[in-house]
Every structure is written in C-alpha cells, then in structure tokens.
N, C-alpha and C. Protein backbone atom coordinates (compact mmCIF):
# COMPACT_ATOMS: atom_id res chain seq x y z
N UNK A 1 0.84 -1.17 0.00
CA UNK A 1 0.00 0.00 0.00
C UNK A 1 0.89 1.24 0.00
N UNK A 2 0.49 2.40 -1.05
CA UNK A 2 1.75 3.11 -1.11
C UNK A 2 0.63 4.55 -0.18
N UNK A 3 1.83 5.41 0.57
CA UNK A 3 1.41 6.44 1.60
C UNK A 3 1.60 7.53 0.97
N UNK A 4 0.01 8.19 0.95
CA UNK A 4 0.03 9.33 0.01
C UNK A 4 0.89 10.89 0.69
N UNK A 5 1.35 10.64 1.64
CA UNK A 5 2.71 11.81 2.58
C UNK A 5 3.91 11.13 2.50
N UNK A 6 3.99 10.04 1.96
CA UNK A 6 5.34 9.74 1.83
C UNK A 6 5.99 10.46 0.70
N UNK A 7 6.85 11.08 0.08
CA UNK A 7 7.62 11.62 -0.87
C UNK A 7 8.64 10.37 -1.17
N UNK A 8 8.43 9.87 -2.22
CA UNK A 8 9.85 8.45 -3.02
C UNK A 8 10.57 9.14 -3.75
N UNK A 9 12.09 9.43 -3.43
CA UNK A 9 12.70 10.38 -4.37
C UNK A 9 13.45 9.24 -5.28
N UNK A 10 13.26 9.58 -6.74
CA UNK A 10 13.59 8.58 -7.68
C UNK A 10 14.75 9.33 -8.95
N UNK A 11 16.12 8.84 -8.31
CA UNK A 11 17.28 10.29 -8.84
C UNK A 11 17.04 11.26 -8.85
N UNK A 12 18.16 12.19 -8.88
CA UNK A 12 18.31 13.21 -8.69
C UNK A 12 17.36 14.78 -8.93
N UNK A 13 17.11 15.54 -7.75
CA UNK A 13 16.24 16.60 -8.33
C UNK A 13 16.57 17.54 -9.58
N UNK A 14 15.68 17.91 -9.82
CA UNK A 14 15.73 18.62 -11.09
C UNK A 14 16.66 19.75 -10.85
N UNK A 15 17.04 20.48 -9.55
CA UNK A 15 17.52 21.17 -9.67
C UNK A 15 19.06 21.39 -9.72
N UNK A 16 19.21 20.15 -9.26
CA UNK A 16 20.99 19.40 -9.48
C UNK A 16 20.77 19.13 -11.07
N UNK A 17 19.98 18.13 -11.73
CA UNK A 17 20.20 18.32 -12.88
C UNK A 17 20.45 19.08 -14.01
N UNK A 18 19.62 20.25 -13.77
CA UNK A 18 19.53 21.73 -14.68
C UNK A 18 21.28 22.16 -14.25
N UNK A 19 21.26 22.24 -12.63
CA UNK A 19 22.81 22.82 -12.72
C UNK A 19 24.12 22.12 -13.01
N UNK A 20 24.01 20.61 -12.95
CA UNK A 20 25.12 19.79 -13.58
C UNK A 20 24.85 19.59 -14.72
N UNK A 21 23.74 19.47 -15.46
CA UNK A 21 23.78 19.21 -16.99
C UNK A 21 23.44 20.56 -17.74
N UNK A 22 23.12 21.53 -17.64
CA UNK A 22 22.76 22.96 -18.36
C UNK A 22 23.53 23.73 -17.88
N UNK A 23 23.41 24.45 -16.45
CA UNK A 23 24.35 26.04 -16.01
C UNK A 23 25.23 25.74 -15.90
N UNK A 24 26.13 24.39 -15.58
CA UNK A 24 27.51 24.51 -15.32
C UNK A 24 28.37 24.46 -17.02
N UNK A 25 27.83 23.24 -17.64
CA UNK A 25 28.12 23.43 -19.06
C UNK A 25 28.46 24.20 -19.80
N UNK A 26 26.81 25.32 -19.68
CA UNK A 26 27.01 26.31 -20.79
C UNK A 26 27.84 27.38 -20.11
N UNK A 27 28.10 27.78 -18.83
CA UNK A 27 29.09 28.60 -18.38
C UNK A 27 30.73 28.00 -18.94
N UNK A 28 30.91 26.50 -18.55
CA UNK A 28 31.84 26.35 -19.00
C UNK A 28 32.70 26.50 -20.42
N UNK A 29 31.42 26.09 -21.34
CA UNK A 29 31.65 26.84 -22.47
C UNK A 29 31.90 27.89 -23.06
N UNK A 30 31.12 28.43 -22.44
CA UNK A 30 31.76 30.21 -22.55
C UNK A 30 32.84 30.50 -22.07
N UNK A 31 33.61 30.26 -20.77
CA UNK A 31 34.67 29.93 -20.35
C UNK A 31 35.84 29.80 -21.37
N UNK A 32 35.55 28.41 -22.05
CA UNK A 32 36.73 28.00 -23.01
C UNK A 32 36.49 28.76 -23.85
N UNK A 33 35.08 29.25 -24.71
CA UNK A 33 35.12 30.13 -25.74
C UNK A 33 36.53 31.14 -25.80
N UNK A 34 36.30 31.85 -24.61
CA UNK A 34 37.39 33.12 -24.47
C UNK A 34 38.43 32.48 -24.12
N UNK A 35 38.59 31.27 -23.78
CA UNK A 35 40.19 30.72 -23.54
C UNK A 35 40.55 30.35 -25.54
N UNK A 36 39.19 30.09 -25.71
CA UNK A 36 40.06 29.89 -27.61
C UNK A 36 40.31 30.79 -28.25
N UNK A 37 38.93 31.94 -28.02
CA UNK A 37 39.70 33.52 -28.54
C UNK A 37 40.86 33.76 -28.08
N UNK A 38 40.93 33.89 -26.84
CA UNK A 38 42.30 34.94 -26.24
C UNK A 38 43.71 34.08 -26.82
N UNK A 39 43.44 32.41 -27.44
CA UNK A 39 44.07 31.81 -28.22
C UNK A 39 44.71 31.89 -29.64
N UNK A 40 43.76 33.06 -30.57
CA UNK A 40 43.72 33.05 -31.64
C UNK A 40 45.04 33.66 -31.79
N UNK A 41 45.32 35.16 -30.88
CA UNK A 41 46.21 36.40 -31.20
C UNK A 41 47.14 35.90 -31.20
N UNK A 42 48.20 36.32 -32.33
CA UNK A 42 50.00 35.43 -32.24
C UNK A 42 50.40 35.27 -31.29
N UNK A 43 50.10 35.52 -30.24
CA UNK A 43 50.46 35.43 -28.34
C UNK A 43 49.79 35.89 -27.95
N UNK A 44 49.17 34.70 -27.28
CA UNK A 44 48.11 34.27 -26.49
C UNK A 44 47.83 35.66 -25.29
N UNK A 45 46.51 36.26 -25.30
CA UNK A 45 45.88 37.72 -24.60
C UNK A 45 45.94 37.25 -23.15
N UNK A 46 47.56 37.24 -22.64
CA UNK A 46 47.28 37.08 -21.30
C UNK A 46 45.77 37.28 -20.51
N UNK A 47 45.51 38.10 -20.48
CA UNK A 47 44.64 38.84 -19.28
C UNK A 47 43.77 37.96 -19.27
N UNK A 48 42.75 37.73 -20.92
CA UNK A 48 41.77 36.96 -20.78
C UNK A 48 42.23 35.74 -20.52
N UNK A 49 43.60 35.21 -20.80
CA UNK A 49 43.37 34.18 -20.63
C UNK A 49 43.59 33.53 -19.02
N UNK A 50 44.30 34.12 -18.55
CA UNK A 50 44.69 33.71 -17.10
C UNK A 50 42.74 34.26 -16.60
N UNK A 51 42.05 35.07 -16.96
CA UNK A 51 40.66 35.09 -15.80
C UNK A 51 40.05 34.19 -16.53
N UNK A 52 40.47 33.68 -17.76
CA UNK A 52 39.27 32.49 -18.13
C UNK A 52 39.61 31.52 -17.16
N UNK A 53 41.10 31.27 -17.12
CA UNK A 53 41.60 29.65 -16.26
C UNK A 53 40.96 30.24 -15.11
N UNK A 54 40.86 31.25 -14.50
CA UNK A 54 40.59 31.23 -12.84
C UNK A 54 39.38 31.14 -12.68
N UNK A 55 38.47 31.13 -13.97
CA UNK A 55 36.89 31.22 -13.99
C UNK A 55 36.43 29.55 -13.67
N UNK A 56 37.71 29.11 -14.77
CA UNK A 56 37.64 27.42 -14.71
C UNK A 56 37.89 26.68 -13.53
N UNK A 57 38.71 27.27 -12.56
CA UNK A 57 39.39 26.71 -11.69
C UNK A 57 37.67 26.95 -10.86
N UNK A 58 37.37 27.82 -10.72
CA UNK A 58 36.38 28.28 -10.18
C UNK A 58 35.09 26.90 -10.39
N UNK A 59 34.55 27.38 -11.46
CA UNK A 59 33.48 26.12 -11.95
C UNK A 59 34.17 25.12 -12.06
N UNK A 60 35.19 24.43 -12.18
CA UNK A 60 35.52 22.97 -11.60
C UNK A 60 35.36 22.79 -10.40
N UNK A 61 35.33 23.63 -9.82
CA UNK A 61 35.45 23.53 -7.88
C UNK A 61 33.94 23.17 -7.66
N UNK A 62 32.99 24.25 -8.62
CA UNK A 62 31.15 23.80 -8.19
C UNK A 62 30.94 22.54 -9.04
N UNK A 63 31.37 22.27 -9.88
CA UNK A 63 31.61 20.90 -10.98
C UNK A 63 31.42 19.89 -9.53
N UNK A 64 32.63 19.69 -9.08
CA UNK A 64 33.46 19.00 -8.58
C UNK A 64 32.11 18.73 -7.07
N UNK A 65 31.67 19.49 -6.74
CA UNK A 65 30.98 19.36 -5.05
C UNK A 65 29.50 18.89 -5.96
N UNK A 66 28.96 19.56 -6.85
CA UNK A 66 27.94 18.96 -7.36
C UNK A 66 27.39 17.61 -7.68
N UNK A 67 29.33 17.16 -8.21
CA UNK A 67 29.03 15.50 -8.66
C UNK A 67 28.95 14.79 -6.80
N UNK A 68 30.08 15.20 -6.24
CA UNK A 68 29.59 14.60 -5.18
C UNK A 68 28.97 14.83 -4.54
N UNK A 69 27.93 15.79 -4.39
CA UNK A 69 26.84 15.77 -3.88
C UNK A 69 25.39 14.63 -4.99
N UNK A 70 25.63 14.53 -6.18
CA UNK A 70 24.80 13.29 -6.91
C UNK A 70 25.59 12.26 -6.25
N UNK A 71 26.64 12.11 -6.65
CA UNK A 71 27.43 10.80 -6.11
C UNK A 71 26.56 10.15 -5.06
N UNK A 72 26.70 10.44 -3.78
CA UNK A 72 26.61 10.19 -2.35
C UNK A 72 24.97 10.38 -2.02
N UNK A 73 24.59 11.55 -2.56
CA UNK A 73 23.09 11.87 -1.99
C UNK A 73 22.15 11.32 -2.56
N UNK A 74 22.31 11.29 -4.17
CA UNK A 74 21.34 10.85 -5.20
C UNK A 74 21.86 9.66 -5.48
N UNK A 75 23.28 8.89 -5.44
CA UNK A 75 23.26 7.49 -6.28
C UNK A 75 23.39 8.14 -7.66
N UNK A 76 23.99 9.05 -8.22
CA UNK A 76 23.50 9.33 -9.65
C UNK A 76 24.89 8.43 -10.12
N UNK A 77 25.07 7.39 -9.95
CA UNK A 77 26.15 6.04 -10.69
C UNK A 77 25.41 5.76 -11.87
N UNK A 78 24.20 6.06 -11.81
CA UNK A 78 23.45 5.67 -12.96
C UNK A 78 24.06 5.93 -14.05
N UNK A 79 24.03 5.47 -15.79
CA UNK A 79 24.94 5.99 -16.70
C UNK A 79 23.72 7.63 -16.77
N UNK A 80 22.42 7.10 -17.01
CA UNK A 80 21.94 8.39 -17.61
C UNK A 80 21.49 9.86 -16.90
N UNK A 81 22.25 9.16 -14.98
CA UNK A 81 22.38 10.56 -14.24
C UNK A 81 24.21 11.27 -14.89
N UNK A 82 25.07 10.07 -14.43
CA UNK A 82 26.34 10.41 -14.22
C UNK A 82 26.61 11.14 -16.12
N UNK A 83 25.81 11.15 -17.13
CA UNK A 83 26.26 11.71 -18.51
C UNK A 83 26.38 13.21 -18.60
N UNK A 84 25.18 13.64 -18.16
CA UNK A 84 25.48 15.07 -18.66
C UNK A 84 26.44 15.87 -17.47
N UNK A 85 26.43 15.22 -16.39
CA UNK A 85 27.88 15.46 -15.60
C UNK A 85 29.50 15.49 -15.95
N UNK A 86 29.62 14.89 -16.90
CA UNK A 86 30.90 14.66 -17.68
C UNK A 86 30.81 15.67 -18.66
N UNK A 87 30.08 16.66 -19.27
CA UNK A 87 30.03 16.91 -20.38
C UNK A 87 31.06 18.34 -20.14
N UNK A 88 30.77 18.76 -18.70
CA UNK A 88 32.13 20.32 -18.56
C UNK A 88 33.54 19.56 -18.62
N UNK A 89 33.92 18.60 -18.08
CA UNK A 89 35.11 18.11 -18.05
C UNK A 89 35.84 17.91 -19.60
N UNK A 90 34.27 17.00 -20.42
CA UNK A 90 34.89 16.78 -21.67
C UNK A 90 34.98 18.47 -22.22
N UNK A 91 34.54 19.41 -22.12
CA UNK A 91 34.76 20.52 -23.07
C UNK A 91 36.21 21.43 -22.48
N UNK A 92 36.42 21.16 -21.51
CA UNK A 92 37.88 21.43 -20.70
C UNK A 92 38.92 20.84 -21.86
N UNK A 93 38.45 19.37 -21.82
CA UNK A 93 39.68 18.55 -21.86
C UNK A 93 40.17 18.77 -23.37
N UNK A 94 39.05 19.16 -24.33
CA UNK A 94 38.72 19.28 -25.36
C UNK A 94 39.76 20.77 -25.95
N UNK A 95 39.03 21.80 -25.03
CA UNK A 95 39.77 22.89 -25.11
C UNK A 95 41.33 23.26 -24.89
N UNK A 96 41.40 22.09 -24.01
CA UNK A 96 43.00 22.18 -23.35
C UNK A 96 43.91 21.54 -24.42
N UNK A 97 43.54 20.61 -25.15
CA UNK A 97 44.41 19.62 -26.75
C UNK A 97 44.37 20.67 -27.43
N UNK A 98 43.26 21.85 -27.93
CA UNK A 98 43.35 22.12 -29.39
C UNK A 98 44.06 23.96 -28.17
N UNK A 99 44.21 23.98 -27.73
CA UNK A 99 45.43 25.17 -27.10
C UNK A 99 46.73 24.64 -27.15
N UNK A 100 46.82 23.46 -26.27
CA UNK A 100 48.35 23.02 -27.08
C UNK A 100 48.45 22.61 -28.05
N UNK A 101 47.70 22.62 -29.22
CA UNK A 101 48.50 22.38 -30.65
C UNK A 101 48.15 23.25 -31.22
N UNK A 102 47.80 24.71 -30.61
CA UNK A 102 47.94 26.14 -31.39
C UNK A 102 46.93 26.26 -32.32
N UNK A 103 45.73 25.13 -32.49
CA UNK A 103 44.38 25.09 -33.35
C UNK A 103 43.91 26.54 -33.54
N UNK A 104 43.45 27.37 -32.51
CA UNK A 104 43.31 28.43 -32.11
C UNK A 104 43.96 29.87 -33.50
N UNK A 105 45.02 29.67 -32.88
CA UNK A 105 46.03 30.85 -34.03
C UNK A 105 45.99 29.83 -35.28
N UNK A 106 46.13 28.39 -35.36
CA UNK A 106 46.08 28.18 -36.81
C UNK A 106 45.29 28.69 -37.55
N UNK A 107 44.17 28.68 -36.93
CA UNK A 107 42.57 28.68 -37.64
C UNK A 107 42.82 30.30 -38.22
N UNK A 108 42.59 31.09 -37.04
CA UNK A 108 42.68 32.80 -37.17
C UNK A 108 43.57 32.91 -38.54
N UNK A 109 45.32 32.38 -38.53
CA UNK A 109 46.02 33.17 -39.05
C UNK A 109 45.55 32.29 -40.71
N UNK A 110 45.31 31.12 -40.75
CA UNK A 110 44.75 30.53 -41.83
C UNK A 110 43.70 31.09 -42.71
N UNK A 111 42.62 31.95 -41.94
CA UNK A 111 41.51 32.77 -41.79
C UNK A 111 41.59 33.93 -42.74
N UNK A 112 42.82 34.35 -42.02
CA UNK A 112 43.18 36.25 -42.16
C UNK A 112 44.38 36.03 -42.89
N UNK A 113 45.40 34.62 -43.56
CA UNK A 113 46.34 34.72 -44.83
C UNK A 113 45.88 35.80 -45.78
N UNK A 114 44.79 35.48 -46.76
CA UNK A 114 44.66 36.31 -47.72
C UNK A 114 44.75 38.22 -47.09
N UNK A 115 43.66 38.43 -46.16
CA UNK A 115 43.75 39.56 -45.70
C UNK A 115 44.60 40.59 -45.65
N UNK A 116 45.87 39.15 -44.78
CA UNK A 116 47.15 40.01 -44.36
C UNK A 116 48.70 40.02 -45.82
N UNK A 117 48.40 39.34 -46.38
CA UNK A 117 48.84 38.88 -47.77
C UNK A 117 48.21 40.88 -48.44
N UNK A 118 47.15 40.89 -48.39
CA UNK A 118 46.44 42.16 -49.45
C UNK A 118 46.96 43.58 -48.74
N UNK A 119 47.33 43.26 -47.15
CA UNK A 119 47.61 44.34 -46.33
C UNK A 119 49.42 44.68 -46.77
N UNK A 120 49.89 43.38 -46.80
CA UNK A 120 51.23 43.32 -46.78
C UNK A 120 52.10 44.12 -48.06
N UNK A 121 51.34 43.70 -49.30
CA UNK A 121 51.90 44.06 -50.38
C UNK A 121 51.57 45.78 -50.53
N UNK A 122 50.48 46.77 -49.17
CA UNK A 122 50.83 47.81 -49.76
C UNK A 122 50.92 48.18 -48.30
N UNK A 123 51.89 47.59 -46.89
CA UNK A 123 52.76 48.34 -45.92
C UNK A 123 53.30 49.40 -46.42
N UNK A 124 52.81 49.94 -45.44
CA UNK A 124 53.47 51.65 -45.37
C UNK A 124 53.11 51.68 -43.28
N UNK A 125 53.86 52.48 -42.77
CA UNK A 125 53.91 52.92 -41.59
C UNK A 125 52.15 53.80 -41.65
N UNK A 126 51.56 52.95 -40.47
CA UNK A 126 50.19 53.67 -39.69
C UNK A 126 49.87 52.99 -38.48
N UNK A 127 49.40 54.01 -37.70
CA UNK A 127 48.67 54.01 -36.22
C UNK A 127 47.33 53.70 -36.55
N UNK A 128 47.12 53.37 -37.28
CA UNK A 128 45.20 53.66 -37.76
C UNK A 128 45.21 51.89 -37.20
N UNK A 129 44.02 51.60 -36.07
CA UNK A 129 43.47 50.55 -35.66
C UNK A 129 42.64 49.98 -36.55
N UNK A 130 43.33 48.76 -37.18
CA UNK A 130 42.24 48.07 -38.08
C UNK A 130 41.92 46.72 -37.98
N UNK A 131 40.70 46.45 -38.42
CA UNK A 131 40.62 44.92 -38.30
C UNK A 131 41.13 44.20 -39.61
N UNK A 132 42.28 43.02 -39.68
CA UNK A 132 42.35 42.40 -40.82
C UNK A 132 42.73 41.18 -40.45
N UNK A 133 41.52 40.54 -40.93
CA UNK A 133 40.72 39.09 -40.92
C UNK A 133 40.46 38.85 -39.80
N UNK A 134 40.99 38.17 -38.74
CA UNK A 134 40.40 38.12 -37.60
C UNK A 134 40.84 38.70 -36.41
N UNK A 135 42.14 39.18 -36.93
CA UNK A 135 42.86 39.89 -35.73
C UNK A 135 42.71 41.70 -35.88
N UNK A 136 42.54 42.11 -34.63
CA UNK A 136 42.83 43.72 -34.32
C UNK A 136 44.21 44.23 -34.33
N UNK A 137 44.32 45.10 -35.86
CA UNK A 137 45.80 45.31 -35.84
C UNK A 137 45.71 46.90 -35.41
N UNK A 138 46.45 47.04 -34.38
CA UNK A 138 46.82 48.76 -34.15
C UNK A 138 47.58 49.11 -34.52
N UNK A 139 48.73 49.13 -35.31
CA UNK A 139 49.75 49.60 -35.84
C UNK A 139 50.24 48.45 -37.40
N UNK A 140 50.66 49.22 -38.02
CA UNK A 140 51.80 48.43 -39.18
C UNK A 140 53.07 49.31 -39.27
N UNK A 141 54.11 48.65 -39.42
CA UNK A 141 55.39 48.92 -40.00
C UNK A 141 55.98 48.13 -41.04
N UNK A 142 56.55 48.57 -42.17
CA UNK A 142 56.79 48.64 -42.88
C UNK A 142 58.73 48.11 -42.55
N UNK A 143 59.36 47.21 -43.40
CA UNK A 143 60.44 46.08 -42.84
C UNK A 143 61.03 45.37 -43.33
N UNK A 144 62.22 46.02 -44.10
CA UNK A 144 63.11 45.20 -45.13
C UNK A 144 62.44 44.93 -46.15
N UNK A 145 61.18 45.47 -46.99
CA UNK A 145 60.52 44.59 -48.05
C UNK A 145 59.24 43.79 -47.59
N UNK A 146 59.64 43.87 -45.93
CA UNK A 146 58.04 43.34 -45.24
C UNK A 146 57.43 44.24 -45.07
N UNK A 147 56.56 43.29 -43.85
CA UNK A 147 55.64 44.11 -43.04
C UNK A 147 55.33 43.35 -41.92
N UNK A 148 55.71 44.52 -40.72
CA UNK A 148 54.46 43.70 -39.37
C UNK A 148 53.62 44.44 -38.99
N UNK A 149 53.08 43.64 -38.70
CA UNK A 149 51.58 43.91 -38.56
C UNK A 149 51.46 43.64 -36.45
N UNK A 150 50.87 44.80 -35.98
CA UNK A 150 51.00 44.88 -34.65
C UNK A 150 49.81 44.58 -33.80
N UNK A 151 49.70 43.45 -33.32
CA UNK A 151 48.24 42.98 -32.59
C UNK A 151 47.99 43.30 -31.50
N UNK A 152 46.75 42.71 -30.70
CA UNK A 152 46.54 42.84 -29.32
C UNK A 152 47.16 41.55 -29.10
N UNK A 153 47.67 41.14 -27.36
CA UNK A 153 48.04 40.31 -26.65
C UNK A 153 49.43 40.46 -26.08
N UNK A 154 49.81 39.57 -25.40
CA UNK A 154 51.24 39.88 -25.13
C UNK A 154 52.10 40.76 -23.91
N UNK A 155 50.54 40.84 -22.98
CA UNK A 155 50.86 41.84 -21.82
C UNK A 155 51.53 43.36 -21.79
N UNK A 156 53.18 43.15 -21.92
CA UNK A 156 53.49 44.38 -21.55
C UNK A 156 54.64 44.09 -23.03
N UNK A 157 55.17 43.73 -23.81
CA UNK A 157 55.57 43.16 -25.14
C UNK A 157 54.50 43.73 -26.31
N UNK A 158 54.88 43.92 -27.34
CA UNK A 158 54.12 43.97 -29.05
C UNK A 158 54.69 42.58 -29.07
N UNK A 159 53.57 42.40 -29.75
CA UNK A 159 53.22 41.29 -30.78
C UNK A 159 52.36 41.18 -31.56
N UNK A 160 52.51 40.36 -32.72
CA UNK A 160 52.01 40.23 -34.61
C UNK A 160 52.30 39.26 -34.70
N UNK A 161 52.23 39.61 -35.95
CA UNK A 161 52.64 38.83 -37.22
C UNK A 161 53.12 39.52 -38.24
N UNK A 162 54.35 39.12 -38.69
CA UNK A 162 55.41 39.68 -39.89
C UNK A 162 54.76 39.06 -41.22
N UNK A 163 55.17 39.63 -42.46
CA UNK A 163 55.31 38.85 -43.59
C UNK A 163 56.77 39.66 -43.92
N UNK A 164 57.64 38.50 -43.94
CA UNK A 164 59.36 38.85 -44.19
C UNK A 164 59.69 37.85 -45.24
N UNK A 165 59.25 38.28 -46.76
CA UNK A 165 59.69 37.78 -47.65
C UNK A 165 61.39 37.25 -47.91
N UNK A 166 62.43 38.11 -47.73
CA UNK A 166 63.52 37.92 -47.57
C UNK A 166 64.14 36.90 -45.87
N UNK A 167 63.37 36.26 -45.63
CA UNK A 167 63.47 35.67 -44.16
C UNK A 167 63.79 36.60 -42.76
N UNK A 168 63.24 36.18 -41.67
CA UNK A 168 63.78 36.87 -40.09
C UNK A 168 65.26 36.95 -39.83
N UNK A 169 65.35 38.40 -39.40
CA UNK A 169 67.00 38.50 -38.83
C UNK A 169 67.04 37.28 -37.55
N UNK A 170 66.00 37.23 -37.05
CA UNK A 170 66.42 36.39 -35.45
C UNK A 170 65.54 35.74 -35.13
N UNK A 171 65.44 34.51 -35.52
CA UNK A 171 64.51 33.17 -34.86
C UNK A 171 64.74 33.08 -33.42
N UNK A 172 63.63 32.91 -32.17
CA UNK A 172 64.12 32.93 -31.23
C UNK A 172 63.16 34.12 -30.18
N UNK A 173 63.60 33.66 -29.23
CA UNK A 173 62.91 35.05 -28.15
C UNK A 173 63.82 36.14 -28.23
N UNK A 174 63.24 37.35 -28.08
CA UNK A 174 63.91 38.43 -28.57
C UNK A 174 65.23 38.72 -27.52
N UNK A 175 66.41 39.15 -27.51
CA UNK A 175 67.85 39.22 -27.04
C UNK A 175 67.80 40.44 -25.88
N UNK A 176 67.19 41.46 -26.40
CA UNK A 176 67.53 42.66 -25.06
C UNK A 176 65.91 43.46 -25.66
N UNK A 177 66.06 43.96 -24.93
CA UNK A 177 64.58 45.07 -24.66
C UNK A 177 64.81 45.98 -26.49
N UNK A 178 63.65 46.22 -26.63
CA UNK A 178 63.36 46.79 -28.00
C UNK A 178 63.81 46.14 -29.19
N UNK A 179 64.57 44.57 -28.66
CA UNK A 179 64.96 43.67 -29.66
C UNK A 179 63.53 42.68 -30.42
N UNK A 180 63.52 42.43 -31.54
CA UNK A 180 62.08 41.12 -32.02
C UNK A 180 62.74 39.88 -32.27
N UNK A 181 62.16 39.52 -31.21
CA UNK A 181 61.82 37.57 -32.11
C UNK A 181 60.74 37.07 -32.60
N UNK A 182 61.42 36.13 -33.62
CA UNK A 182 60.53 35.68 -34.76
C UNK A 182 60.50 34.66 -34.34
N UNK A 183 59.21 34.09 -34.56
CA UNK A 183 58.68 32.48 -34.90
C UNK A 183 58.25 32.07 -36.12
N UNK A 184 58.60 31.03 -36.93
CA UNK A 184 58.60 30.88 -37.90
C UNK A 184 57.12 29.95 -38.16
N UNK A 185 56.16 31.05 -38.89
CA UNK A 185 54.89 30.19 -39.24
C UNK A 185 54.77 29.05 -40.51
N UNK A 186 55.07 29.52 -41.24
CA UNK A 186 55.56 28.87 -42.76
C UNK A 186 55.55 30.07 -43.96
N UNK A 187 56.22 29.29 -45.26
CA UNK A 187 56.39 30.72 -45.87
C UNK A 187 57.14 31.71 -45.44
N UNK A 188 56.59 33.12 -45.99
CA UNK A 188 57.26 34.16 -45.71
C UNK A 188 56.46 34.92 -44.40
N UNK A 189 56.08 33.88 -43.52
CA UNK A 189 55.13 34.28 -42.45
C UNK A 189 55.37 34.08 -41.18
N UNK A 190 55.89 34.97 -40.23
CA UNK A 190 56.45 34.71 -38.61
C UNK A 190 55.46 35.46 -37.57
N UNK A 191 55.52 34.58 -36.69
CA UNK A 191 54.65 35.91 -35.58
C UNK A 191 56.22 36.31 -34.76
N UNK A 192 55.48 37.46 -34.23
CA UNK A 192 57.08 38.13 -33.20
C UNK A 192 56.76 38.88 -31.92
N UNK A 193 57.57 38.92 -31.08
CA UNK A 193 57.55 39.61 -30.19
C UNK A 193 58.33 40.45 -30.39
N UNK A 194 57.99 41.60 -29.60
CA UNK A 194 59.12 42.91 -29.29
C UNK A 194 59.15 43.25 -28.18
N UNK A 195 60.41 42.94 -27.41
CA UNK A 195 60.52 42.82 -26.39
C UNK A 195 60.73 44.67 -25.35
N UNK A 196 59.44 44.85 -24.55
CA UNK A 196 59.08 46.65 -23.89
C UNK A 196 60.93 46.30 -23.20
C-alpha cells in the first residue's frame, strides 16, 4: 500500500540536474570560448586568458561538489544521471588539446592569410586601428621589403605577425629590450615579439 505523505525520491532533483547538466556546461563553455579567442592572437591575450583559467578553476570547484553531492546523496552512478555530468570536463579537456596544438592561431592566421597577404603588399607605416581578418591590428610597420603587422596580446611586449619575404633576422625570443623575435609560421610568415 503506497502512503500518500510519503515523498519516493527517484534520482536526482531537477535542480541538481539543470545545474550539472545545463548552467555549469554552458558557463563552462563560454569559459573555453574566451580561452580559444584569447588563443587566436600570435600570443596568447594574457589577461583573458589567465581570468578564463581562474573562472575554470572556479566552476571545476562547483563541478566537482555537485558531482559529489549526486554521487553520495542521489546514487547518480546511474549511466543516464552520471552523462550530462561529464560533459564540462569533456569541453575542458577538449579545449585544453586544441590550445596546445595552437588550433586556435592556426585557424585565425589561416583565416586572415589572404587579408594580411592584401595588407602586406601595400605596408606603409600607420597608427590607424584596423581589423584584418580576424585579428585587431593597431599599428603596421613597414620592414626590409616586409611588413608587421601589430596585434593585441602579449601583456606588456608587441606582438604580430610579420610577412618577411627575404626571411627573419632572429629566430628565437627576442635578445635585449626593444629587440624582435621571430617564430617561424611557414612561408614568408612569422609571428614576433618585441621585447618593452
């Protein structure tokens, strides 16, 4: 005989669910979003990217008490509690492979080739802030026959991307203050620092 004041709780409430399978997710996503933008710029936009990680560090921590609070309270061992619980971890883990293999700036500078290719062939020295292809360039200079092109990121350093048809004076991190190093993209194409 079943007791109509009894309450049978049968997994987890809805309101652990909405926040382990929906709000933590889609926050987390957004999260990595700006960890892949602040990825794109030839060197990586400190700022955003260190408050994205601390955002992460953050929502892994409510990640983390949520599952064990299903774990222990709800039994959610179940596969079709414990799934959409995994799904912030997988977009972490996801985000964290295609940052170390530079997916990020491939994509952008792959993106904005032609752009910076159409910019390159008519360098001349300007301050004029422009967008070309996907990156915000605030400055160009004009460079042996090149051109760099001067982005956001890079804290207290300039950094771009060159097109140095005749190759880089200096592969390498840059040597003394107001010195550039080049990284060699392919082609006649390097990103650089300039070291404040």
């Amino acid at each position: 005989m079943h007791d109509p004041h009894v309450t049978v709780h049968t997994g987890a409430p809805r309101w652990w669910r909405a926040t382990t399978g929906i709000a933590v997710p889609c926050l987390v996503a957004a999260t990595c979003g700006v960890m892949l933008w602040s990825s794109a710029a030839p060197v990586v936009d400190f700022v955003y990217f260190m408050l994205a990680g601390w955002a992460l560090v953050l929502l892994g921590i409510a990640w983390l008490v949520l599952v064990v609070i299903g774990w222990f309270r709800y039994r959610t061992v179940r596969r079709t509690l414990l799934a959409p619980a995994v799904v912030a971890p997988a977009l972490v883990l996801v985000t964290a492979v295609l940052v170390v293999v530079q997916a990020p700036f491939r994509l952008g500078f792959l993106v904005s080739k032609p752009a910076l290719a159409d910019a390159a062939a008519e360098c001349t020295f300007s301050l004029e802030h422009r967008r070309i292809g996907v990156y915000s360039v605030r400055s160009t200079r004009e460079l042996d026959g090149g051109c760099l092109f001067f982005t956001q990121g890079g804290l207290i350093d300039s950094v771009g991307i060159a097109y140095l048809p005749e190759g880089a004076p200096h592969l390498g991190a840059p040597r003394r203050d107001g010195d550039i190093g080049y990284d060699h993209i392919g082609g006649d194409w390097y990103r650089f620092v300039e070291r404040f």
